[in-house]
C-alpha atoms as a PDB file:
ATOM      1  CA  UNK A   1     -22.297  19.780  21.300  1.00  0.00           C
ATOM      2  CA  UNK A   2     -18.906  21.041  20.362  1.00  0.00           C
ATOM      3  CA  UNK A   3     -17.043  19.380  17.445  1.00  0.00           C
ATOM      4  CA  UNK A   4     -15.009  17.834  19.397  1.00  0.00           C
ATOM      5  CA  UNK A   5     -17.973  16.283  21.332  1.00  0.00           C
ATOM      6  CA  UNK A   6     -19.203  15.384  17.710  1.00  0.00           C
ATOM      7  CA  UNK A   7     -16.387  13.899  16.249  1.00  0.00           C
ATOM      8  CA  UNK A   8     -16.274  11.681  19.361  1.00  0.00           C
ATOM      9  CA  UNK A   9     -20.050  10.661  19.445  1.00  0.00           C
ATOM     10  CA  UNK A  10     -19.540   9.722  15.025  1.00  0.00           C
ATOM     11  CA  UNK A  11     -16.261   7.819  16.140  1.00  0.00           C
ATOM     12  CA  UNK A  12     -17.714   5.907  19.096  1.00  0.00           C
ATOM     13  CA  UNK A  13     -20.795   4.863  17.195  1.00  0.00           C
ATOM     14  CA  UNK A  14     -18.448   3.611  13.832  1.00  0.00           C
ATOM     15  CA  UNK A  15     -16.538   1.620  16.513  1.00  0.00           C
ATOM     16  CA  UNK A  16     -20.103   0.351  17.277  1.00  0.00           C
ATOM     17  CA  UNK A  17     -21.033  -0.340  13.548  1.00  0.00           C
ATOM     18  CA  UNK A  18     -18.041  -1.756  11.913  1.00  0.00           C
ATOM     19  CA  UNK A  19     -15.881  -2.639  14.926  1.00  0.00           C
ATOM     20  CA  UNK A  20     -13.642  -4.662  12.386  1.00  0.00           C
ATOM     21  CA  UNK A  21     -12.995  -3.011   8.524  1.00  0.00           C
ATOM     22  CA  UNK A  22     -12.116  -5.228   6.112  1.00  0.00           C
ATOM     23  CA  UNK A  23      -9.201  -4.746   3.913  1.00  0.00           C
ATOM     24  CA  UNK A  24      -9.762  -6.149   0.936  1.00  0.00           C
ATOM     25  CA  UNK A  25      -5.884  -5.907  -0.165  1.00  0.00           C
ATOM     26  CA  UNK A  26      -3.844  -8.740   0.376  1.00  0.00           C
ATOM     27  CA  UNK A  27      -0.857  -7.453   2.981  1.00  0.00           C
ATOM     28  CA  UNK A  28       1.505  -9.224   5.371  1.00  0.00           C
ATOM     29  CA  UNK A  29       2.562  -5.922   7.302  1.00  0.00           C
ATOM     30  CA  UNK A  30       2.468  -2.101   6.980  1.00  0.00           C
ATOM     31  CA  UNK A  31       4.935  -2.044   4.485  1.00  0.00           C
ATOM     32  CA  UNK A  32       3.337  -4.469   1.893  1.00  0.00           C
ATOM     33  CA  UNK A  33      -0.250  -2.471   3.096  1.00  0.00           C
ATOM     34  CA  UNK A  34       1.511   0.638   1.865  1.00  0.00           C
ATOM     35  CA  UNK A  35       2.902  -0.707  -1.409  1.00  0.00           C
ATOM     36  CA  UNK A  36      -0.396  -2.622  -2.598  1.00  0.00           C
ATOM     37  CA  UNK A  37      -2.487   0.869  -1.684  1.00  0.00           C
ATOM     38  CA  UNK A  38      -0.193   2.515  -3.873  1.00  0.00           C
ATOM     39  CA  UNK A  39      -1.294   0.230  -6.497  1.00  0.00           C
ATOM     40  CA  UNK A  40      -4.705   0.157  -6.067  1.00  0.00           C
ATOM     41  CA  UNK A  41      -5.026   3.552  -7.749  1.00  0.00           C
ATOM     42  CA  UNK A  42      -6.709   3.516 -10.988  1.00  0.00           C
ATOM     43  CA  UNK A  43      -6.794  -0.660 -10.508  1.00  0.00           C
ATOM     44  CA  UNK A  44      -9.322  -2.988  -8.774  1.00  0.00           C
ATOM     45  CA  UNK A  45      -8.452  -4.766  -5.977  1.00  0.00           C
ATOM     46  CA  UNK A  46      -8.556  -8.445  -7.443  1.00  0.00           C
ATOM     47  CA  UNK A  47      -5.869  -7.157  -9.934  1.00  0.00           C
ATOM     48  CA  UNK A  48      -3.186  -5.729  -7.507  1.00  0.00           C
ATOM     49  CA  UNK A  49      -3.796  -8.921  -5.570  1.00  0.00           C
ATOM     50  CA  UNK A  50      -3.209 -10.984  -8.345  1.00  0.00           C
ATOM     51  CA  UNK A  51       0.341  -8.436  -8.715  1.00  0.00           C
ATOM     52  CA  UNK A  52       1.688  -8.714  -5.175  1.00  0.00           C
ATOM     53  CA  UNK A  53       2.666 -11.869  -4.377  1.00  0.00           C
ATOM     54  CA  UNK A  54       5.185 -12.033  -7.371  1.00  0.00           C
ATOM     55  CA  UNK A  55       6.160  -8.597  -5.979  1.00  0.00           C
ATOM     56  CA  UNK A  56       6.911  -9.123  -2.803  1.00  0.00           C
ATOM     57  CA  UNK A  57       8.596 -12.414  -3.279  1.00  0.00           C
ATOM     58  CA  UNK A  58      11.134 -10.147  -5.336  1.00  0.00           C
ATOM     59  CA  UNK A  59      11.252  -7.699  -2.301  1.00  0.00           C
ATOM     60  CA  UNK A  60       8.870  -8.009   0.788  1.00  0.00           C
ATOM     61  CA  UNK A  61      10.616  -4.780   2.699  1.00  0.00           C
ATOM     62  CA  UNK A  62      11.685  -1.388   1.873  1.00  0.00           C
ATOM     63  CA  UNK A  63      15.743  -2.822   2.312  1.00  0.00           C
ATOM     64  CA  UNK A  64      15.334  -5.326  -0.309  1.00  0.00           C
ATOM     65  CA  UNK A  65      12.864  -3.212  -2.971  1.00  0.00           C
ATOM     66  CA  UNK A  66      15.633  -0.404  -2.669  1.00  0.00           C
ATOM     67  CA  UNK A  67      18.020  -3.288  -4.137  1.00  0.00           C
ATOM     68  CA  UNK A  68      15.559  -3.626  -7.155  1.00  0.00           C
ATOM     69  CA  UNK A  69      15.503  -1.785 -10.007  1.00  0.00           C
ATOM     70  CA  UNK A  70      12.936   0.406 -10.908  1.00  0.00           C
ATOM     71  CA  UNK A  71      12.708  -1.007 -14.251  1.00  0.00           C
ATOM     72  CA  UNK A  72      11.936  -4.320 -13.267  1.00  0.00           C
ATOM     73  CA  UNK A  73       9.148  -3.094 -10.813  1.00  0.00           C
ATOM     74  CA  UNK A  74       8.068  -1.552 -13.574  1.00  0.00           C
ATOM     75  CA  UNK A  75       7.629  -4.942 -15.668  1.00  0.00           C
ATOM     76  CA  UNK A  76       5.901  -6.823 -12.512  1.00  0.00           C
ATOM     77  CA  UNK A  77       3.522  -4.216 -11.769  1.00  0.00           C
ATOM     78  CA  UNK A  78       2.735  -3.243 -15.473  1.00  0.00           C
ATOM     79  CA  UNK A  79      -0.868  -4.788 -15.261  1.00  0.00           C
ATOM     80  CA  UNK A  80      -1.955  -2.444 -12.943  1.00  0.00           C
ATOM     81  CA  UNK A  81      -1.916   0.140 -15.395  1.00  0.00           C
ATOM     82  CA  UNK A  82       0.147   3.311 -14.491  1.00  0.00           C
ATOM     83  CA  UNK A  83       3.596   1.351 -13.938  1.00  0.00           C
ATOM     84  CA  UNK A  84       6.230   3.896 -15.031  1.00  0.00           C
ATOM     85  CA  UNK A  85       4.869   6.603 -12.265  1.00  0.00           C
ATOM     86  CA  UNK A  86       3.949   3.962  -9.554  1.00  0.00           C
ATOM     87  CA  UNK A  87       7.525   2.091  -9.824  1.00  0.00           C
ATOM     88  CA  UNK A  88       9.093   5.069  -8.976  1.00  0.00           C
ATOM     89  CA  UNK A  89       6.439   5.859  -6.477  1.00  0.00           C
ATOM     90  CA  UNK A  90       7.449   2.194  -5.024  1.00  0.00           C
ATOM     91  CA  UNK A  91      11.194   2.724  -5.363  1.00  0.00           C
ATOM     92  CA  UNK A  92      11.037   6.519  -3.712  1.00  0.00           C
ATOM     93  CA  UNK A  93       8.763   5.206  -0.652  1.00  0.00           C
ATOM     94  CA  UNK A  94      10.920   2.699   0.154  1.00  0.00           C
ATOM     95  CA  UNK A  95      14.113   4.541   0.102  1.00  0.00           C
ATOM     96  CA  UNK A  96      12.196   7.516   2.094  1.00  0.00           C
ATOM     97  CA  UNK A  97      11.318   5.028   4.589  1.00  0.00           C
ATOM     98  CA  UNK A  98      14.901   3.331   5.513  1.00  0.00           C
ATOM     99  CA  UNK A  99      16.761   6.493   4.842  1.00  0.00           C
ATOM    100  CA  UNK A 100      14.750   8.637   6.567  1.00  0.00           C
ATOM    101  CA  UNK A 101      12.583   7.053   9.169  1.00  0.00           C
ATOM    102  CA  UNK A 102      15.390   4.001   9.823  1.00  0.00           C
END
């Protein structure tokens, strides 16, 4: 069996096993997947959930969070520890994403 063959044969029988994965993160779209992933590090799931929604009623899309300062991400996010490097992770993905990928 060549790895291809392999890769194919573990993929098909996943599909089989979990044919629908769970994501425990709460998410309306890509975007707001993206942004709570980013959070998750070094934080449990139930905590960025319990961040979000007052996140993403600030700014739900990479247009509006680029209108928000990066110090006030800061202060919503702070409880997911690690705020100072993941608001500018947050403000530098969503600028990436409009300026460069439109």
């Amino acid at each position: 069996m060549t790895k291809k063959e392999r890769a194919e044969f573990v993929l098909k029988r996943l599909t089989e096993l979990y044919p629908e994965t769970p994501i425990p993160l709460q998410h309306k779209d890509p975007y707001t997947l993206l942004v709570a992933v980013l959070l998750s590090a070094q934080c449990t799931d139930a905590r960025v959930n319990q961040i979000t929604p007052a996140l993403f009623a600030r700014a739900d899309t990479p247009e509006a969070m680029m209108d928000v300062p990066v110090e006030e991400i800061e202060e919503i996010i702070r409880p997911c520890g690690l705020s100072p490097r993941k608001s500018k992770s947050i403000a530098e993905l969503s600028r990436i994403l409009v300026e460069e990928h439109g």
